[in-house]
Each structure stands twice: as C-alpha cells, then as structure tokens.
Protein backbone atom coordinates (compact mmCIF):
# COMPACT_ATOMS: atom_id res chain seq x y z
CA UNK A 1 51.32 224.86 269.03
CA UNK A 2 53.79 226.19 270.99
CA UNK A 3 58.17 226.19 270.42
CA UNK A 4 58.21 225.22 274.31
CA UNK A 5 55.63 222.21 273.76
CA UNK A 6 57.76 221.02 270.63
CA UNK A 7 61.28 220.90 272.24
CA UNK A 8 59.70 218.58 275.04
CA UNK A 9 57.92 216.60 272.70
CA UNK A 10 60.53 215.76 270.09
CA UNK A 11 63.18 215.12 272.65
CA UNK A 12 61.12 213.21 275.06
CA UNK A 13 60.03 210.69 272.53
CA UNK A 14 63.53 210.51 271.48
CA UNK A 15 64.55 209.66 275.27
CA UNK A 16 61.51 207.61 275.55
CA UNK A 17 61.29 205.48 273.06
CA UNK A 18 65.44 204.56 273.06
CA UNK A 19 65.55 204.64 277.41
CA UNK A 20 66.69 201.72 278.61
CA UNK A 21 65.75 199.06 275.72
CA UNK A 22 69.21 197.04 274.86
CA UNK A 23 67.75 193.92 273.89
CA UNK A 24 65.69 195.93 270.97
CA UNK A 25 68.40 197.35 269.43
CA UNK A 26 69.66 194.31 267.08
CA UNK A 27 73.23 194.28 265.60
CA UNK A 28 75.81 195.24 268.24
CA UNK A 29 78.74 195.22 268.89
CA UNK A 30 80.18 192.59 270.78
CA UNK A 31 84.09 194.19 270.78
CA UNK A 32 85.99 196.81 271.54
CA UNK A 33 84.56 200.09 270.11
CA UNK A 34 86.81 203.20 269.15
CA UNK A 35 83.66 205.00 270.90
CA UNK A 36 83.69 202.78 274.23
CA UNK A 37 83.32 205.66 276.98
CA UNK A 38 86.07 204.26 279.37
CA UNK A 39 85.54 205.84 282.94
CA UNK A 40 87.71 206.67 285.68
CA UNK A 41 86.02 207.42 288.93
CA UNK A 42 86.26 211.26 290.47
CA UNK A 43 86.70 212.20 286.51
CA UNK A 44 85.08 215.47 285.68
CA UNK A 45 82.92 216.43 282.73
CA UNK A 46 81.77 220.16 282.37
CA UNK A 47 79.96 221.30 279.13
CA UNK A 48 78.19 224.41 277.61
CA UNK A 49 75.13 224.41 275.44
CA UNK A 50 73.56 226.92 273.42
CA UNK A 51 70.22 226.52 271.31
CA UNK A 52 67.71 228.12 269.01
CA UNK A 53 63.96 227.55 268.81
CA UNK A 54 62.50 228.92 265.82
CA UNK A 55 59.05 228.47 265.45
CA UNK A 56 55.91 229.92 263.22
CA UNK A 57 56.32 233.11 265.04
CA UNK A 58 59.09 233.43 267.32
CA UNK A 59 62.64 232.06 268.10
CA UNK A 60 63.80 231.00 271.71
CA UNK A 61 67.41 231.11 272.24
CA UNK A 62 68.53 229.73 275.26
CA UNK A 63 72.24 228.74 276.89
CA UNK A 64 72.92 226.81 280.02
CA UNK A 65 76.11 225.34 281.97
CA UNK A 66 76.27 221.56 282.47
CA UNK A 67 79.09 220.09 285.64
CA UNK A 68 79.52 216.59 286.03
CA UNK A 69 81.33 214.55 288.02
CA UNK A 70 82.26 210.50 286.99
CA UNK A 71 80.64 208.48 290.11
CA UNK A 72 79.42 204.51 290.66
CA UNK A 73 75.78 204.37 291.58
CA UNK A 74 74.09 202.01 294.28
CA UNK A 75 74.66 198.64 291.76
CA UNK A 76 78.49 199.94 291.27
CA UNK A 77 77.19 200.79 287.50
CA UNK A 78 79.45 204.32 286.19
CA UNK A 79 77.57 207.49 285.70
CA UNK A 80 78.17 211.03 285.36
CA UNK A 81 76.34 212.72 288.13
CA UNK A 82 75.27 216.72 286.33
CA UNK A 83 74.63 220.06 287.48
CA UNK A 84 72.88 222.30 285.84
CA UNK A 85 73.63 226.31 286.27
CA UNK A 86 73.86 229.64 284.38
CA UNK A 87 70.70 229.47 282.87
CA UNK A 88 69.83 232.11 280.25
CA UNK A 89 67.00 232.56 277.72
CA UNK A 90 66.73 235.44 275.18
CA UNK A 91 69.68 236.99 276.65
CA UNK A 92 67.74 237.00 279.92
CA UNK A 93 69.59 235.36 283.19
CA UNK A 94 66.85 232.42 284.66
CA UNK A 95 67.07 231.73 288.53
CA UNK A 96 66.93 228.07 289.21
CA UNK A 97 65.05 225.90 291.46
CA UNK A 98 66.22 224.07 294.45
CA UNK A 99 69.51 221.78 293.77
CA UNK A 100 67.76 218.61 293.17
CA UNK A 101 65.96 219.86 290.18
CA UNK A 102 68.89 220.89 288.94
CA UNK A 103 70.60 217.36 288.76
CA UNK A 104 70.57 215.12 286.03
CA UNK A 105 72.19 211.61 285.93
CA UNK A 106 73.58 210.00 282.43
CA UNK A 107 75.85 207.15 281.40
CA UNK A 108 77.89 205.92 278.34
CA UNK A 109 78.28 202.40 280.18
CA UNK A 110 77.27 199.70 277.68
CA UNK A 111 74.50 197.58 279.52
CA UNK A 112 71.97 200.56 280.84
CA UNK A 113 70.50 204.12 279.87
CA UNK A 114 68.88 206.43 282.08
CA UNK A 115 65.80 207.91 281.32
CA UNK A 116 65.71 211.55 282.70
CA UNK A 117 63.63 212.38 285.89
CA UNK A 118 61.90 215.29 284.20
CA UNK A 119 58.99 215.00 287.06
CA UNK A 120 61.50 216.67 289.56
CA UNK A 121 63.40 218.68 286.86
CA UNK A 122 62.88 222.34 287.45
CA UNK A 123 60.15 223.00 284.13
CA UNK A 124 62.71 225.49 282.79
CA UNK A 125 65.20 223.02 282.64
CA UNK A 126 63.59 220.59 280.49
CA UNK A 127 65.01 221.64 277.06
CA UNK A 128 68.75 222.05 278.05
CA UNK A 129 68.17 217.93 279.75
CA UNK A 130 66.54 215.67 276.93
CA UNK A 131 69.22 217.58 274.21
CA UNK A 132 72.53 216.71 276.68
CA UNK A 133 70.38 213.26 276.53
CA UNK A 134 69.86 213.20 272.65
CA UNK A 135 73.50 213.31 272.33
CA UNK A 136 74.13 210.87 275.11
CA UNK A 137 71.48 208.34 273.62
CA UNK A 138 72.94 208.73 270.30
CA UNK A 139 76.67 207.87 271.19
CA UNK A 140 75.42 205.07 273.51
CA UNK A 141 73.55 203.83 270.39
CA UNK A 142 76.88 204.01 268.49
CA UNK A 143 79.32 202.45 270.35
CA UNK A 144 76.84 199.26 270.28
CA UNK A 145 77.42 198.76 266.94
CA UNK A 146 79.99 197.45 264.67
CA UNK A 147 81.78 200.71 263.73
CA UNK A 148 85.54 200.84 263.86
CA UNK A 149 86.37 203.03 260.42
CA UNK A 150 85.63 206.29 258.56
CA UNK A 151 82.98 205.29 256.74
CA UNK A 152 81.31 202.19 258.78
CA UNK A 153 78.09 202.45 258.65
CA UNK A 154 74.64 201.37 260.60
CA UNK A 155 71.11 201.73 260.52
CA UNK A 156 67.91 201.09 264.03
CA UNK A 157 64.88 200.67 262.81
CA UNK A 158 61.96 202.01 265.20
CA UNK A 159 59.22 199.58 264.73
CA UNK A 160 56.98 201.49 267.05
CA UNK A 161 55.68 204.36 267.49
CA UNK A 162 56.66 207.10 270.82
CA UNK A 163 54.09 209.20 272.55
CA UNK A 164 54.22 212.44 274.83
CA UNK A 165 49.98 213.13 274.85
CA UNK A 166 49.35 214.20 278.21
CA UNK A 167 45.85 213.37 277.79
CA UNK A 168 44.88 216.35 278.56
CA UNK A 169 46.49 219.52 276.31
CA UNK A 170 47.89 217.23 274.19
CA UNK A 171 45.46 214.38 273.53
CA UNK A 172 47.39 212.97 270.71
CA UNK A 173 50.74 212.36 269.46
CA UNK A 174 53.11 210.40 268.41
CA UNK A 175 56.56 210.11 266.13
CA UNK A 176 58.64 207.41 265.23
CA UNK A 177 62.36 207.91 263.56
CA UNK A 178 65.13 205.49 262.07
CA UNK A 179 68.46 206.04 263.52
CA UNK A 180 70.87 205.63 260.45
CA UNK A 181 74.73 206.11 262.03
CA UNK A 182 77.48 206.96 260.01
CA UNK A 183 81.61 206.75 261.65
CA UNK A 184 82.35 209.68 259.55
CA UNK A 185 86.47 210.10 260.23
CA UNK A 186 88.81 208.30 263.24
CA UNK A 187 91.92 210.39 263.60
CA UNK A 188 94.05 209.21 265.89
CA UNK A 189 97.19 211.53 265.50
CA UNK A 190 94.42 214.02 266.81
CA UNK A 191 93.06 212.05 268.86
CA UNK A 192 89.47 212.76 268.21
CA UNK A 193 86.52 210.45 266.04
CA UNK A 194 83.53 212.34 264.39
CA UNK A 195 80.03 210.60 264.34
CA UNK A 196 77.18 211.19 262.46
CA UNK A 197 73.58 210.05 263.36
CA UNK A 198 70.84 210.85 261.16
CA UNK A 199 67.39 210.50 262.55
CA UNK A 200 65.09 209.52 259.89
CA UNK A 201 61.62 208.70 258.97
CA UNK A 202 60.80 204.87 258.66
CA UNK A 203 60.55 203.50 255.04
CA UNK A 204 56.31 202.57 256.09
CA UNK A 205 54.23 204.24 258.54
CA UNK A 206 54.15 203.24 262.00
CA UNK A 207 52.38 206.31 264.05
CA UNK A 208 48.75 206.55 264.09
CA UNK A 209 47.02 209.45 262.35
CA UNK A 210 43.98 210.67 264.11
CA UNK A 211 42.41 211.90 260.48
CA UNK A 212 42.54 210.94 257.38
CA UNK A 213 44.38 214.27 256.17
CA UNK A 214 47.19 213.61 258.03
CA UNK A 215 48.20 210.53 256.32
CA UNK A 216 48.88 212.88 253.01
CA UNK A 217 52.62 212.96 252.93
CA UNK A 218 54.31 216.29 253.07
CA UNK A 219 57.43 214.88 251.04
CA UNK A 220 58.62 212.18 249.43
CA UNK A 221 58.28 209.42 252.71
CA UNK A 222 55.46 208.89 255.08
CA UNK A 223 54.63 211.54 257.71
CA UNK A 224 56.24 210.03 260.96
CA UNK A 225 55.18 213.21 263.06
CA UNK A 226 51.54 213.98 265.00
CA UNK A 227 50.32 216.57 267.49
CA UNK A 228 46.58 217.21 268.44
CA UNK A 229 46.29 220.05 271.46
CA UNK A 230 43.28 220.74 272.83
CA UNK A 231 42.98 224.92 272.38
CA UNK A 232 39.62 225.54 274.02
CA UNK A 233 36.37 223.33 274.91
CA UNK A 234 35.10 224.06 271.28
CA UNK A 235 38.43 223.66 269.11
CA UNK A 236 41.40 222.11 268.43
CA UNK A 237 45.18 222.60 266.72
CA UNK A 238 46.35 219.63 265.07
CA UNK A 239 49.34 219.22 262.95
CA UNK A 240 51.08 216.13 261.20
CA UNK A 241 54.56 215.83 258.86
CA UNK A 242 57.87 215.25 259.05
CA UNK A 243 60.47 215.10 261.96
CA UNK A 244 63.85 214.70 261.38
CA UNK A 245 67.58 215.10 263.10
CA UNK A 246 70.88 215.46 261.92
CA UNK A 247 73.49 215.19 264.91
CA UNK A 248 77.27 215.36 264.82
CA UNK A 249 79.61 214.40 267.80
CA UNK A 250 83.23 214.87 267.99
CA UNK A 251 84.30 211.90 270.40
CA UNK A 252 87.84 211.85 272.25
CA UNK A 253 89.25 208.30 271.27
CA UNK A 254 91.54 208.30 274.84
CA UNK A 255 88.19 207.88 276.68
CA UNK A 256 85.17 208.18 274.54
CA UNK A 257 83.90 211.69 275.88
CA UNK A 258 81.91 213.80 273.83
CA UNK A 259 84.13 217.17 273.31
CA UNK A 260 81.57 218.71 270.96
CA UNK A 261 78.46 218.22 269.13
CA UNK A 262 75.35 219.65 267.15
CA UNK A 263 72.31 218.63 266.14
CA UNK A 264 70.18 220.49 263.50
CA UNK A 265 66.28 219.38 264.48
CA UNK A 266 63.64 220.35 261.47
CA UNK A 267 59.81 219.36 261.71
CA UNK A 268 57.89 220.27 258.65
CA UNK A 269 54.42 220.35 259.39
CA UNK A 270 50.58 220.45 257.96
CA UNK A 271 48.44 222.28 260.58
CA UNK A 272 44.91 223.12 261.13
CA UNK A 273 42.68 224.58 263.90
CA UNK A 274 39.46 221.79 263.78
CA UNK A 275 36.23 222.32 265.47
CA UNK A 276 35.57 218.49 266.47
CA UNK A 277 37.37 215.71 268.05
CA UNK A 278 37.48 214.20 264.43
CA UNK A 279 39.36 216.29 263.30
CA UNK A 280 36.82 216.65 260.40
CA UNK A 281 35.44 220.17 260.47
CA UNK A 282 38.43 222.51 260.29
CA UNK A 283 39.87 225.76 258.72
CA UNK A 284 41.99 225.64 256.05
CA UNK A 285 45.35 224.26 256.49
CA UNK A 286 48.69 226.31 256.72
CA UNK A 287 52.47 224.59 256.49
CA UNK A 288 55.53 226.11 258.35
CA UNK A 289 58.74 224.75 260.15
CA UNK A 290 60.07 224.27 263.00
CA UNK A 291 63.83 224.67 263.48
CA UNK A 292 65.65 223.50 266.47
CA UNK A 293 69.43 224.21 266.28
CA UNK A 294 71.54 222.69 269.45
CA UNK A 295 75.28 222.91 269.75
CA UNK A 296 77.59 221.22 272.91
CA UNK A 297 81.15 222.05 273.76
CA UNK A 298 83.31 220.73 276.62
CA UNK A 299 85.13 223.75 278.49
C-alpha cells in the first residue's frame, strides 16, 4: 500500500459518498445559520495548505497555493472558481500541468455540492483538491444543521458504504464514517466561530469485508476501513481497520469563510500480503498507521 494511494482513497470516499446528496442528510436546518457562507460576487478567496503523509515507511510533506475568485455559474448558483499554484513536495518545487487541470470549482451555497473533476485534475494535484474539499464538505454539512451555540451539537449517520476500487490495482475497498459535529465556541466580539467535525466509525458495520479476518476489530468498534491491491499476478496486499478524522475550522461569522482549519486523519490498519483472491492463504499479518496531518490558512 502506498501513502499516495491512501490520501486519494480516504478523501475521495469522503467527497464521494457526501457529493451532492441533500435529501440524505436528515435534520437540517431550515434558518439562519451563524455558518451560512453569504457571497458577494467578484469576492476573493486565497488560501495556503500544508500536509504530512506518514506512512509504514515514509512521510510525504507537501504545500500548495489555492486563488479563488466568488463567481455565479451557468444556473446563476455562487461558487468559488480556484487556482491551484506553488506546488511543492518534500521541499521540492512541482511544475504544473496546463491551466485547466489546475482549476477546481467549490461552493458553500446551501442547495448543491460539487464533486471534484479529478479526471482532468493534473495527478499531482489530487491530494491538495479532495482536502480543500474535506473542509468544504464538512462546513457545508454544518451549516445544514441546527447549530447556533458553543456547544450545539449534531451527528450524520452513513448508512452505506463508499468505494474507490479501480477494479483493477485496487479490486476492493470500501469505508464508511459518521459525521458527529460539534459548534465548539461563537465569538462575536472577534468575529470568528470554531467548528469541530469528528469523522467516526458507525456504531454496526456497513462495509463489506472480503475475508473473514478482516471483520476482527482492531479496537473497541467495528472496522469501517478496507483495501485489497492487486501486487503481482500471483499475490495480493490487503489491509482492513479503522479510519477516522478529526477536523477543526475557524469560520468568519461576517460571511461564513473558512479563515483556518486542520484536520488530523489516522487509519489504523491489519495488513497482509495473500497469495489468492480469497484472501485465505497469506503471510502473517503486521499492524501500523497511517497519519495524515492537513492544515488551511487564508492569506
């Protein structure tokens, strides 16, 4: 398994699985939200986000420049039209596609959510996008729901599963998380709210193990994390566990941008190189982590 495969994988069926579904999301909130994102057309939104990768054997750092601009889109709907420049990765300066795998498209507005386009993203790109939409999904989520002091508090269930298998390095996988959301302080002489959104697993098992080994909880709740990769024609890695996220976002109560966030991205795993499909004849297993660390700032 690989850190690059992981940070697309987590994120994606993050993105995936909360995209565009409003009707899902049950309780909302039907008023006026201290964390209502309230746009103002030719607005500008410029960010910088750094982030470590550590995985069983290496870390990836990486940092990358985010410019938006507040625009309507073809149906009038707000969005906030980004740029993406100044890559860097291990201290290493990345040279960037053409522009329009560089853009990427997001919204606060109530009604919608935008998937990413990661088919015309440039590949080294992919990271840096589904964490700016992590934090976008989770805020959207937020302001949906009946939170208006310190303390308010809300829990989304995920009654199904997400996937990322490719079908063909990855021919299995799937998570599923709980978002529980917490309005953790509203200061208004400052000007600024704090959020918290925990990303949890679900109280009963809703992914699919492959083998029976991988239902074996790691901790104290079911395993809501699976990976098979295919390594070779003769083998394969396959892991299982838990996935979990802890994000923070400081919101600015005059329009409901984010100013800064973080989100601290664990996934303790069970792993084992198998020599069938099964999953039945396999080496011993070995545990490790995998820590994802992600901060935002407005500049």
């Amino acid at each position: 398994m690989t850190v690059s495969l992981v940070t697309r994988s987590i994120v994606a069926a993050l993105a995936v699985g909360t995209g565009v579904s409003v009707a899902s999301l049950g309780a909302q909130n039907t008023g006026h939200s201290v964390l209502a994102r309230r746009y103002r057309e030719g607005d500008s939104v410029h960010y910088v986000m750094d982030a470590s990768n550590q995985g069983r054997t290496n870390t990836l750092r990486y940092s990358a420049r985010a410019d938006g601009a507040v625009r309507k889109d073809s149906l009038g709907r707000f969005i906030e039209d980004f740029e993406w420049s100044h890559l860097v990765r291990d201290g290493r300066d990345v040279p960037l596609a053409a522009r329009a795998a560089v853009h990427q498209r997001l919204t606060l507005a109530p009604d919608f959510m935008m998937p990413p386009d990661i088919a015309h993203t440039d590949p080294r790109l992919v990271a840096p996008v589904l964490d700016l939409l992590t934090f976008y999904v989770d805020l959207w989520l937020a302001a949906r729901m009946p939170l208006a002091h310190a303390g308010d508090h809300a829990r989304v269930p995920r009654n199904t599963p997400n996937s990322w298998a490719d079908g063909r390095v990855i021919t299995f996988a799937e998570d599923a998380i709980d978002f529980d959301i917490t309005l953790l302080s509203v200061d208004s002489a400052a000007g600024h709210a704090r959020l918290q959104v925990r990303h949890v697993p679900p109280a009963a098992t809703v992914v699919h193990f492959p083998a029976s080994w991988m239902q074996t909880p790691l901790f104290d709740t079911p395993n809501n994390w699976v990976e098979v990769t295919k390594a070779s024609d003769t083998s394969y890695v396959a892991g299982a566990g838990r996935e979990t996220f802890d994000v923070e976002i400081d919101v600015r109560l005059s329009d409901g941008a984010i100013v800064a966030a973080t989100m601290d991205n664990p996934v303790d795993l069970e792993e084992r190189v198998c020599r069938d499909a099964a999953l039945t004849t396999c080496d011993a297993p070995y545990r490790y982590r995998i820590f994802r660390r992600i901060t935002l700032r407005a500049r």
